[in-house]
Protein backbone atom coordinates (compact mmCIF):
# COMPACT_ATOMS: atom_id res chain seq x y z
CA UNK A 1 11.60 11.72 -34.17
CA UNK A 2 13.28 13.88 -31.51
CA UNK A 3 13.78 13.27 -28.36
CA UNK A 4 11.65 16.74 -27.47
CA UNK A 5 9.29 16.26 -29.93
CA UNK A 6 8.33 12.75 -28.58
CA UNK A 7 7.79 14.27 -25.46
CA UNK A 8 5.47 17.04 -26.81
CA UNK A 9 3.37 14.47 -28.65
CA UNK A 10 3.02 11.91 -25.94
CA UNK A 11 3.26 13.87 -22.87
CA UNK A 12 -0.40 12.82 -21.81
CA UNK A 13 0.35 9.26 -21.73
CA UNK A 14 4.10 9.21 -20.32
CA UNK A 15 3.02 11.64 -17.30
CA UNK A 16 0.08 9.14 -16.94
CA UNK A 17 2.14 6.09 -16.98
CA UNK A 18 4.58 7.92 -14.09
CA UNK A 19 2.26 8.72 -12.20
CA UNK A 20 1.02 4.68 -12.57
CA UNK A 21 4.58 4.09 -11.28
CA UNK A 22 4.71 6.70 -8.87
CA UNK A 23 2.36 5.30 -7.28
CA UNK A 24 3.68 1.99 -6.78
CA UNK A 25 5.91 3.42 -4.12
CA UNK A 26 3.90 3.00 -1.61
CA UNK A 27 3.87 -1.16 -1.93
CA UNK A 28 7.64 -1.10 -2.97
CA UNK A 29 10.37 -2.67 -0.37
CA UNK A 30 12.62 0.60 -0.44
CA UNK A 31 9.52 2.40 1.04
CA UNK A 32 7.63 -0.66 3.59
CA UNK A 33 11.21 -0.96 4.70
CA UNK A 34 11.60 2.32 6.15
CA UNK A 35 9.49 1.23 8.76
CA UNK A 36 11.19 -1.77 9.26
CA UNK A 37 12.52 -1.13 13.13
CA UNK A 38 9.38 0.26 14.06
CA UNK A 39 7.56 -2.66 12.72
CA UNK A 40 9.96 -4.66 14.56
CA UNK A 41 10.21 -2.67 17.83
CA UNK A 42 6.69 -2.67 17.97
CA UNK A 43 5.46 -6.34 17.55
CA UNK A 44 8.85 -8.02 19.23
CA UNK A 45 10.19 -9.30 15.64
CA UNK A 46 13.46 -10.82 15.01
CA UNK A 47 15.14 -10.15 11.56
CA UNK A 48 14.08 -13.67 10.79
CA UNK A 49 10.32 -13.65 12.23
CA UNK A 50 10.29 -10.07 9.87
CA UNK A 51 11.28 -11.42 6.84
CA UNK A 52 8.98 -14.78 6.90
CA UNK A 53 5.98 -12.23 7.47
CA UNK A 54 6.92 -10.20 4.44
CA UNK A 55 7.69 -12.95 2.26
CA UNK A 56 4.34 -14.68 3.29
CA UNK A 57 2.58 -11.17 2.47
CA UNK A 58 4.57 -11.26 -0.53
CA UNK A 59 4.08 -14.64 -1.74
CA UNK A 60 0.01 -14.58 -1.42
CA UNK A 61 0.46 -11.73 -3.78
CA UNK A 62 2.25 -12.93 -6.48
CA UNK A 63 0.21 -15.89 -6.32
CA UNK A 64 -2.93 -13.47 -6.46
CA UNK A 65 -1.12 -11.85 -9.67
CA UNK A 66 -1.05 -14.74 -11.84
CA UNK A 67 -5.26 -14.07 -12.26
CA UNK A 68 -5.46 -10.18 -11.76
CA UNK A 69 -2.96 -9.48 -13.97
CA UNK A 70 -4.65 -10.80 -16.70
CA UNK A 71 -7.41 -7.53 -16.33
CA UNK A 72 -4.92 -5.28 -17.92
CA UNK A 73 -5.74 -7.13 -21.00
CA UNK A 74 -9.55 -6.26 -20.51
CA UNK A 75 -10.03 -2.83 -19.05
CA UNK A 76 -8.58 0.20 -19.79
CA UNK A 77 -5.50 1.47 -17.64
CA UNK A 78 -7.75 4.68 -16.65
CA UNK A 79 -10.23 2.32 -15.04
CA UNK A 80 -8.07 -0.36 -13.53
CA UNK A 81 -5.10 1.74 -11.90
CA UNK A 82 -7.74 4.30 -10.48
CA UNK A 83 -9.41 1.15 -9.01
CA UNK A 84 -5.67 -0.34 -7.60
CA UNK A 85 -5.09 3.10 -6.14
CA UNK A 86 -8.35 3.30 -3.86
CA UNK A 87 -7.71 -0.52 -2.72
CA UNK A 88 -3.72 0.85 -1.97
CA UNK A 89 -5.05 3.94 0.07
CA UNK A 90 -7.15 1.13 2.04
CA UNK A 91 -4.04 -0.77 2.49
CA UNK A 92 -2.07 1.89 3.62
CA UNK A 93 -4.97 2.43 6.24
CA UNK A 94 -4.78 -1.07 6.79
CA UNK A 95 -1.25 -1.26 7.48
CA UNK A 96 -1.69 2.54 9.94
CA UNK A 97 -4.52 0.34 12.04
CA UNK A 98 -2.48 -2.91 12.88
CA UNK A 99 -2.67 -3.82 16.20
CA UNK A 100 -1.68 -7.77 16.13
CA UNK A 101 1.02 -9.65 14.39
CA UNK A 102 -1.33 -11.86 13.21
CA UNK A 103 -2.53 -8.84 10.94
CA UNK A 104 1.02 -7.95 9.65
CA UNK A 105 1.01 -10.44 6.88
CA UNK A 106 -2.39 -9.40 5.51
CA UNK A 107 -1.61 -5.46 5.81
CA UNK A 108 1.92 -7.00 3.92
CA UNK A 109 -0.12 -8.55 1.08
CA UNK A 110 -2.14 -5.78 0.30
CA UNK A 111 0.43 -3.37 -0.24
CA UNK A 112 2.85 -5.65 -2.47
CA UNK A 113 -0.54 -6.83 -4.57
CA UNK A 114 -1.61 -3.17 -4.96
CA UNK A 115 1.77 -1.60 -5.24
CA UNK A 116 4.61 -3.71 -6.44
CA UNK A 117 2.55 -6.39 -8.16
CA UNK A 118 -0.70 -4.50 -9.54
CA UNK A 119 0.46 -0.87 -10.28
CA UNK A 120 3.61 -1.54 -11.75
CA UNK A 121 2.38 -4.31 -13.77
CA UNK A 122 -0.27 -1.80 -15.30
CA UNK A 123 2.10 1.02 -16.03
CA UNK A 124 4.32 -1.43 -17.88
CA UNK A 125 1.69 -3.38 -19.76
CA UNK A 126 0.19 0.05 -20.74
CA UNK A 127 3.28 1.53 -22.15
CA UNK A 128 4.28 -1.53 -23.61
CA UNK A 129 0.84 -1.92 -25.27
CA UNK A 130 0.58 1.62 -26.29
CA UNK A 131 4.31 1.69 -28.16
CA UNK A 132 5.81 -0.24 -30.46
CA UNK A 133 9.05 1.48 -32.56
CA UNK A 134 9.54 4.23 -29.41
CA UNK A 135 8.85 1.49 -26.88
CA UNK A 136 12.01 1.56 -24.73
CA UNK A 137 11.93 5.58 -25.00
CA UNK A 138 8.35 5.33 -23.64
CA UNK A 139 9.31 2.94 -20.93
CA UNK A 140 12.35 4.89 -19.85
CA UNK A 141 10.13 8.21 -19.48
CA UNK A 142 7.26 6.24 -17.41
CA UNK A 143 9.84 4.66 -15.30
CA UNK A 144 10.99 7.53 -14.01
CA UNK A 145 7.86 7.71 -11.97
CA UNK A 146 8.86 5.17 -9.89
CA UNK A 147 12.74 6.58 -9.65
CA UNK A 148 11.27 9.97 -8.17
CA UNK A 149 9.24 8.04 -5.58
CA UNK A 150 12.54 6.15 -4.64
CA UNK A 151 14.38 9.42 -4.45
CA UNK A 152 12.54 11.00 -2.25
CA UNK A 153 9.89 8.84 -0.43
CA UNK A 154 12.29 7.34 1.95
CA UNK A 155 14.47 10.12 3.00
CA UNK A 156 11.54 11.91 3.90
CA UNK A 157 9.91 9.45 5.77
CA UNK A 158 13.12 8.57 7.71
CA UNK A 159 13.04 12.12 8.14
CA UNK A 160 9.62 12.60 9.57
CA UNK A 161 10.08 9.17 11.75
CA UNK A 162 11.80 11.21 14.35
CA UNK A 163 8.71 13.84 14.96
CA UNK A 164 5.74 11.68 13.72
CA UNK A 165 4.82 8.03 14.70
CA UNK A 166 5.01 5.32 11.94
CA UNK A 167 1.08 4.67 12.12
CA UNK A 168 0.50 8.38 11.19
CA UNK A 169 2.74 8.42 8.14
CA UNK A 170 0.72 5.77 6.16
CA UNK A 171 -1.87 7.52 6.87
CA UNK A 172 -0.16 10.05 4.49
CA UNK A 173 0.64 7.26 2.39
CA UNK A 174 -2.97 6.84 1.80
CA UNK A 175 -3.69 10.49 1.44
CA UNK A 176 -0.95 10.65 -1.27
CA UNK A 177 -2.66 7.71 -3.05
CA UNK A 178 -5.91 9.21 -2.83
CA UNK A 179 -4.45 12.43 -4.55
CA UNK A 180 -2.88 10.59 -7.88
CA UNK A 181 -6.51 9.26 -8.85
CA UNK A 182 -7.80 13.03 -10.09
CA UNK A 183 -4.63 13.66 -12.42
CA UNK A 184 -4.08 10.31 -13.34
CA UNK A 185 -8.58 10.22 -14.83
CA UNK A 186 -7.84 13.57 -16.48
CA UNK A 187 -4.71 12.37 -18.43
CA UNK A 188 -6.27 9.47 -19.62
CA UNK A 189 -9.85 11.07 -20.07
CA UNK A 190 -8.55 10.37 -24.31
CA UNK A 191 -6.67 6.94 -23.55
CA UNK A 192 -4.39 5.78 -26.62
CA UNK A 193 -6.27 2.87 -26.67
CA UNK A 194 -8.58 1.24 -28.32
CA UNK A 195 -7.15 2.79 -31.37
CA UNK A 196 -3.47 1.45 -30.23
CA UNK A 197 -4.86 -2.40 -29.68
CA UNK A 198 -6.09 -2.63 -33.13
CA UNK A 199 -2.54 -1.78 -34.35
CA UNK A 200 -0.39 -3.28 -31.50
CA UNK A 201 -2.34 -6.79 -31.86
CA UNK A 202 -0.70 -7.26 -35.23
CA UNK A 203 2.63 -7.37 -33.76
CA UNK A 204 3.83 -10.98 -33.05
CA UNK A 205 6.32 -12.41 -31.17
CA UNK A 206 8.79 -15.19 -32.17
CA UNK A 207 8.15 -17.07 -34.80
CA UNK A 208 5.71 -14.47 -36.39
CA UNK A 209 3.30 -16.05 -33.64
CA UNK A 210 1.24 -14.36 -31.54
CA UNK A 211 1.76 -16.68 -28.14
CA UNK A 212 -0.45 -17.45 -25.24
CA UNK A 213 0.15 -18.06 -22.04
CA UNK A 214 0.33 -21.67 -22.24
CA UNK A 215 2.26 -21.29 -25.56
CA UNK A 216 5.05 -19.45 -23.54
CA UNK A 217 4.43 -22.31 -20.71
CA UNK A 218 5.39 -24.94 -23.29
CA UNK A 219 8.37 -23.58 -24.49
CA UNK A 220 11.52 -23.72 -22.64
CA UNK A 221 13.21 -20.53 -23.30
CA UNK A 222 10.24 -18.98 -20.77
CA UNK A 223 11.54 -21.85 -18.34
CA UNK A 224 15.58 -21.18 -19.10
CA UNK A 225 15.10 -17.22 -18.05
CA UNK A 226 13.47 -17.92 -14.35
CA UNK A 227 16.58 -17.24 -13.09
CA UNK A 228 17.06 -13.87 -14.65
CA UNK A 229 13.71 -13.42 -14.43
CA UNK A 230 13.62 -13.76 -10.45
CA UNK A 231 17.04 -12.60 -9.51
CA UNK A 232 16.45 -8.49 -9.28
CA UNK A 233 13.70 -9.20 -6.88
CA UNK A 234 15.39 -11.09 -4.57
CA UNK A 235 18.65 -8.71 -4.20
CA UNK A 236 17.32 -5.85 -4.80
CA UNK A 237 14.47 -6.54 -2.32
CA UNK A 238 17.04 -8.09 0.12
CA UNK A 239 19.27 -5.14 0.07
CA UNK A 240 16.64 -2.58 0.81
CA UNK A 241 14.74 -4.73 3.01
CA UNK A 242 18.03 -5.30 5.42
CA UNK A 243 18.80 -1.37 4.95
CA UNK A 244 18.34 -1.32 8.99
CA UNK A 245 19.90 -4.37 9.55
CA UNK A 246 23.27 -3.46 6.92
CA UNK A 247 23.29 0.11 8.06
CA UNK A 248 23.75 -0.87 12.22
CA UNK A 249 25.99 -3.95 11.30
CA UNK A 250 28.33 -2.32 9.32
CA UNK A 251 27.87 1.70 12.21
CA UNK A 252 26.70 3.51 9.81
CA UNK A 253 23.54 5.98 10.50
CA UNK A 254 19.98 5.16 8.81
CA UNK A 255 19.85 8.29 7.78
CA UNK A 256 23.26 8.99 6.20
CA UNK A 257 22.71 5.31 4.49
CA UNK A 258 19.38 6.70 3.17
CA UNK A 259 20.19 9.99 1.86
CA UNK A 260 22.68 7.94 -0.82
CA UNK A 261 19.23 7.07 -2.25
CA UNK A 262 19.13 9.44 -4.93
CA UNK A 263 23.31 7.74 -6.30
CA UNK A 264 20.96 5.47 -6.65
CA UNK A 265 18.25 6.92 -8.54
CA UNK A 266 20.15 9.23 -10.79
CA UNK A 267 21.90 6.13 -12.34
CA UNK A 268 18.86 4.60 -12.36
CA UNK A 269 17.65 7.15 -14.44
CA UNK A 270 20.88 7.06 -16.79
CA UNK A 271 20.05 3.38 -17.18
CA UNK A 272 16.80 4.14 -18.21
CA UNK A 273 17.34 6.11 -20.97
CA UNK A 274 20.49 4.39 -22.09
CA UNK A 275 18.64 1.16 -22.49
CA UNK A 276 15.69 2.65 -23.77
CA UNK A 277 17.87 4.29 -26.61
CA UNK A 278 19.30 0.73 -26.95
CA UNK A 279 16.36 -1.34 -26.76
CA UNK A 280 14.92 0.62 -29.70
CA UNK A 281 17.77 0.23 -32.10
CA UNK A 282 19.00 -3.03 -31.81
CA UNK A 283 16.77 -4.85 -29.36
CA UNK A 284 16.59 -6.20 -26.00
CA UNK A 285 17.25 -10.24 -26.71
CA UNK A 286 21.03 -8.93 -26.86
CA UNK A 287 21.25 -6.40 -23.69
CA UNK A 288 18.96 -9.14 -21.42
CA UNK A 289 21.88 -11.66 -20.47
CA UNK A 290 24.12 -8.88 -19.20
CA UNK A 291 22.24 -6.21 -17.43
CA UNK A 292 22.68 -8.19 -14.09
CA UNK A 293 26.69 -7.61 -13.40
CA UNK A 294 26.33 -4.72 -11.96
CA UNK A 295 24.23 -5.77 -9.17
CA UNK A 296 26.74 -8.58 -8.71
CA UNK A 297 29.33 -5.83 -8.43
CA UNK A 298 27.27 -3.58 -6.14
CA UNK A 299 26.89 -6.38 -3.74
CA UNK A 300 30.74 -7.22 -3.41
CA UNK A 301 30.89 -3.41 -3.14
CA UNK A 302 28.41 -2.68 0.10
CA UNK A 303 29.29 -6.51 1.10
CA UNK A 304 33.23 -5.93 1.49
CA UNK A 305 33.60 -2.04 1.42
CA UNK A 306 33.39 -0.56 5.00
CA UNK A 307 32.37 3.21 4.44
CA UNK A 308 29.70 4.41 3.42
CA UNK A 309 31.71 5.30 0.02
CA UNK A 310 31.53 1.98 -0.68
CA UNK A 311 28.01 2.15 -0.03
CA UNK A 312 27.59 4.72 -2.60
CA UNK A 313 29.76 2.82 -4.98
CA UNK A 314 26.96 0.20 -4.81
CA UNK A 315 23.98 1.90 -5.21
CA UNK A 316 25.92 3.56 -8.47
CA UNK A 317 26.08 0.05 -9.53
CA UNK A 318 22.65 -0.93 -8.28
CA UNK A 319 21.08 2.24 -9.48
CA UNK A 320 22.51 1.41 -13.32
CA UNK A 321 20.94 -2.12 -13.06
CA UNK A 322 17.31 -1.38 -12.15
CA UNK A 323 17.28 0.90 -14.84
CA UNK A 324 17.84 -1.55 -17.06
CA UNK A 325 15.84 -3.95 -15.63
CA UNK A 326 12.89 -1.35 -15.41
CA UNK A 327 12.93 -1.10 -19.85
CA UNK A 328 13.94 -4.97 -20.30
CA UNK A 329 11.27 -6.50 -18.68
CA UNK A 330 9.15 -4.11 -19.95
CA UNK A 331 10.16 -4.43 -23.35
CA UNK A 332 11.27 -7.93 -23.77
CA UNK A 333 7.91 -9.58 -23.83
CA UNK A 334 6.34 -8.20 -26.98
CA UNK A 335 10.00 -8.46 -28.57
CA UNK A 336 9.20 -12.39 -28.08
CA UNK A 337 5.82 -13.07 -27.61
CA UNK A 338 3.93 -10.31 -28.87
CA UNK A 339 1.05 -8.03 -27.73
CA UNK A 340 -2.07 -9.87 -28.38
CA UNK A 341 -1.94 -11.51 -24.86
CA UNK A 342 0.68 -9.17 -23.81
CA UNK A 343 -1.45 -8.82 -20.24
CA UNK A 344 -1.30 -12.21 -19.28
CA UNK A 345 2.43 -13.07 -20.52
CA UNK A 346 3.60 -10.23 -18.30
CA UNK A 347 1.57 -11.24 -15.26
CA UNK A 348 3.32 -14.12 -15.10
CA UNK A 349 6.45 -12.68 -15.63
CA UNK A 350 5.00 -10.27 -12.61
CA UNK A 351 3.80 -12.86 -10.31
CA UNK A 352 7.69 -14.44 -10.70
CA UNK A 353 9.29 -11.08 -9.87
CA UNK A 354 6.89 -10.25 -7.00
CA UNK A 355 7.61 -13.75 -6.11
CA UNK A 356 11.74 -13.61 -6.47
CA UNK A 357 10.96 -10.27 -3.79
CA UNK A 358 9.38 -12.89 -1.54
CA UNK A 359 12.04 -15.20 -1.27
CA UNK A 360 14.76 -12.19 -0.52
CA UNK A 361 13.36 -11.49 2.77
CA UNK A 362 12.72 -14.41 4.50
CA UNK A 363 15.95 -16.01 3.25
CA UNK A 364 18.17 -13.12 4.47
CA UNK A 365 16.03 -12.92 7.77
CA UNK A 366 16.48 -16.66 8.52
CA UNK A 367 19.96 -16.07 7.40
CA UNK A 368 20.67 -13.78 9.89
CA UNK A 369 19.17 -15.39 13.03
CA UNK A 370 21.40 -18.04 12.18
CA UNK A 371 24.17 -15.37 12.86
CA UNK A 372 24.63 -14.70 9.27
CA UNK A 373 25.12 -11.25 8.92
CA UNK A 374 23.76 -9.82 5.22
CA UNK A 375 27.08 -8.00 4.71
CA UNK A 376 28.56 -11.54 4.53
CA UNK A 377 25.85 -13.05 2.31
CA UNK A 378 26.29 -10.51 -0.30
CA UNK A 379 29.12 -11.79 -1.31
CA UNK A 380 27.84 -15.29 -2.08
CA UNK A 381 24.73 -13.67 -3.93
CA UNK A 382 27.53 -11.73 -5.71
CA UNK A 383 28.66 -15.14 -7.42
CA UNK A 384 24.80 -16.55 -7.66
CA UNK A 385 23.80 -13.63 -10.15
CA UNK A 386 27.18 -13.97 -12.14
CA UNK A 387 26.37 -17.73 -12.80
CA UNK A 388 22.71 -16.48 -13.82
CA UNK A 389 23.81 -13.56 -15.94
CA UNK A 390 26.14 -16.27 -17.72
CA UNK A 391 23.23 -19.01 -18.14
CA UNK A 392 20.93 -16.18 -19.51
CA UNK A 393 23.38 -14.85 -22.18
CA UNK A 394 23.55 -18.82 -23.31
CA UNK A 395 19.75 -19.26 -23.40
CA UNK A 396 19.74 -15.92 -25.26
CA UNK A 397 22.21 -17.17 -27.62
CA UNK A 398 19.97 -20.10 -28.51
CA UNK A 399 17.11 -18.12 -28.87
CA UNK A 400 18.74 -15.54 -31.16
CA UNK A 401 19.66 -18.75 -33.40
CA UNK A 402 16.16 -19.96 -33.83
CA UNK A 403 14.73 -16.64 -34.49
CA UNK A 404 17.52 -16.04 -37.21
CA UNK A 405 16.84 -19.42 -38.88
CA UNK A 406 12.77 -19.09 -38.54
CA UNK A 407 13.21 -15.83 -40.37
CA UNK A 408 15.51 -17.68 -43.06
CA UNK A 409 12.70 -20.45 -43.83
């Protein structure tokens, strides 16, 4: 089928899914981070006392993901994302309304649950569930929901930070919420399931097996890709987390380091679609192990470089990483475990991710009120994600063998 022709056929459910994503912005660390020196300013934070509050947020929702996730498996993605985006407007008034640092951590937690954790997770699951032989082509499209919200959500923001105060623009936050529920109810007025599930269910995973979640639990291959599965969260989270931070430590201005967002996002994009042409011809167990070096390279790039060229050298790199990430881990868990409990596999896999973006923070924080600076960690994170992207493509290796000799017998 043609690329064109896809689109025509399927446009109802790949706008829906973007606008799933798009939504997610609003819980995401490239947008909460914006806000960061505010935030700061505001409650008398350290870098350090900052990140622990974010990762605690952060950590209380992953751990909250592990059982919520597991609805996307019983309700229908019209029903449950229109649901996540009313409880993210109210945490976007939450987070417009704090008054006490005791507070920050809860207004934290609702945003990451409803955002990062909750919406993504459902825009992923639903593609994922929806497509089987076009699957990487339909994540690629969805995805770039969540690429047009990094794009231009922060460099507006920053933008409007120096005429309007930070409390007032979640209130737009929440107002833009609010507004995706309409189009996102009318789009999926005909969802493609059930008439999808009674297909997609008949896909297995490894083994010709359709696996649980305590199947997967059992098995080490789930345990021997932690690393990989955790790593994006933390560095990417770190890096645009510490934007503030990395921006006055190495003189340049917020809003010069900002506007390099869309580098970013227009490799992104090419990653997307050149691992969702991938992923449907020959598989993601082979691209999984890999995908990773170019963060590792990004992060010697911003870590060492001292203009903001380098900078944009870096999110290039970045940018060409998260979009594979954003079609692997989307794709990867039917490709071993199958569909059937596709909801609860991946919102474990979620509640690992959102927790790997916990541990980024308040590391990197801590680091630096130790008088760390992030430029200088980067390079030792640099040489933490090569030894993962090498421990992955072994694990991968294994795997490939058993599912070659399985399909022998």
């Amino acid at each position: 089928m043609r690329f064109a022709e896809f689109l025509a056929q399927n446009k109802r459910w790949l706008f829906a899914g973007g606008l799933i994503a798009l939504g997610s912005s609003f819980g995401q660390t490239f947008f909460i981070s914006v806000f960061a020196g505010e935030i700061m300013a505001g409650f008398h934070l350290t870098d350090g006392q900052w990140g622990a509050i974010y990762s605690l947020g952060t950590t209380a929702s992953a751990i909250v993901m592990l059982f919520a996730g597991t609805l996307s498996d019983r309700l229908r993605a019209r029903t449950l994302a229109s649901a996540v985006l009313l409880l993210m407007a109210g945490a976007c008034l939450l987070m417009a309304n704090v008054s006490a640092v005791w507070a920050l951590p809860v207004a934290v937690f609702a945003l990451r649950f409803t955002g990062q954790g909750m919406l993504s997770h459902i825009s992923v699951v639903a593609i994922a569930r929806w497509y089987s032989a076009t699957r990487g082509k339909a994540l690629a499209v969805a995805n770039l929901g969540l690429s047009l919200g990094e794009a231009l959500l922060p460099f507006g923001f920053v933008a409007m930070l120096a005429y309007v105060s930070w409390q007032t623009l979640w209130l737009v936050a929440a107002v833009g919420a609010l507004a995706l529920i309409p189009p996102l109810r009318i789009l999926l007025k005909r969802e493609r399931t059930p008439q999808s599930i009674v297909a997609e269910q008949n896909v297995t995973g490894m083994n010709g097996h359709h696996w649980s979640r305590r199947d997967v639990l059992s098995h080490w291959l789930f345990w021997a890709l932690i690393p990989a599965i955790t790593a994006p969260g933390i560095f990417s989270t770190a890096l645009f987390f510490q934007q503030v931070h990395l921006s006055q430590s190495k003189g340049w201005e917020h809003t010069h380091f900002v506007a390099l967002f869309p580098v970013y996002t227009t490799t992104l994009m090419i990653g997307l679609f050149a691992y969702g042409w991938a992923i449907d011809r020959i598989g993601c167990l082979r691209l999984f192990a890999m995908f990773q070096v170019p963060m590792a390279l990004a992060y010697l790039a911003m870590g060492l470089g001292g203009s903001l060229v380098w900078a944009a050298v870096g999110f290039f790199l970045l940018g060409l990483m998260q979009g594979g990430g954003s079609t692997l881990f989307g794709a990867i868990w039917p490709e071993l475990y199958g569909t059937r409990h596709l909801g609860a596999i991946k919102a474990l896999a979620a509640a690992l991710m959102v927790f790997g973006s916990a541990i980024g923070p308040g590391m990197t924080g801590a680091l630096i009120d130790l008088g760390i600076p992030f430029q200088d960690q980067m390079v030792g994170f640099a040489a933490y994600i090569l030894v993962v992207c090498f421990l992955t493509w072994l694990a991968m290796r294994r795997a490939l063998a058993s599912i070659r000799v399985s399909a022998a017998v």
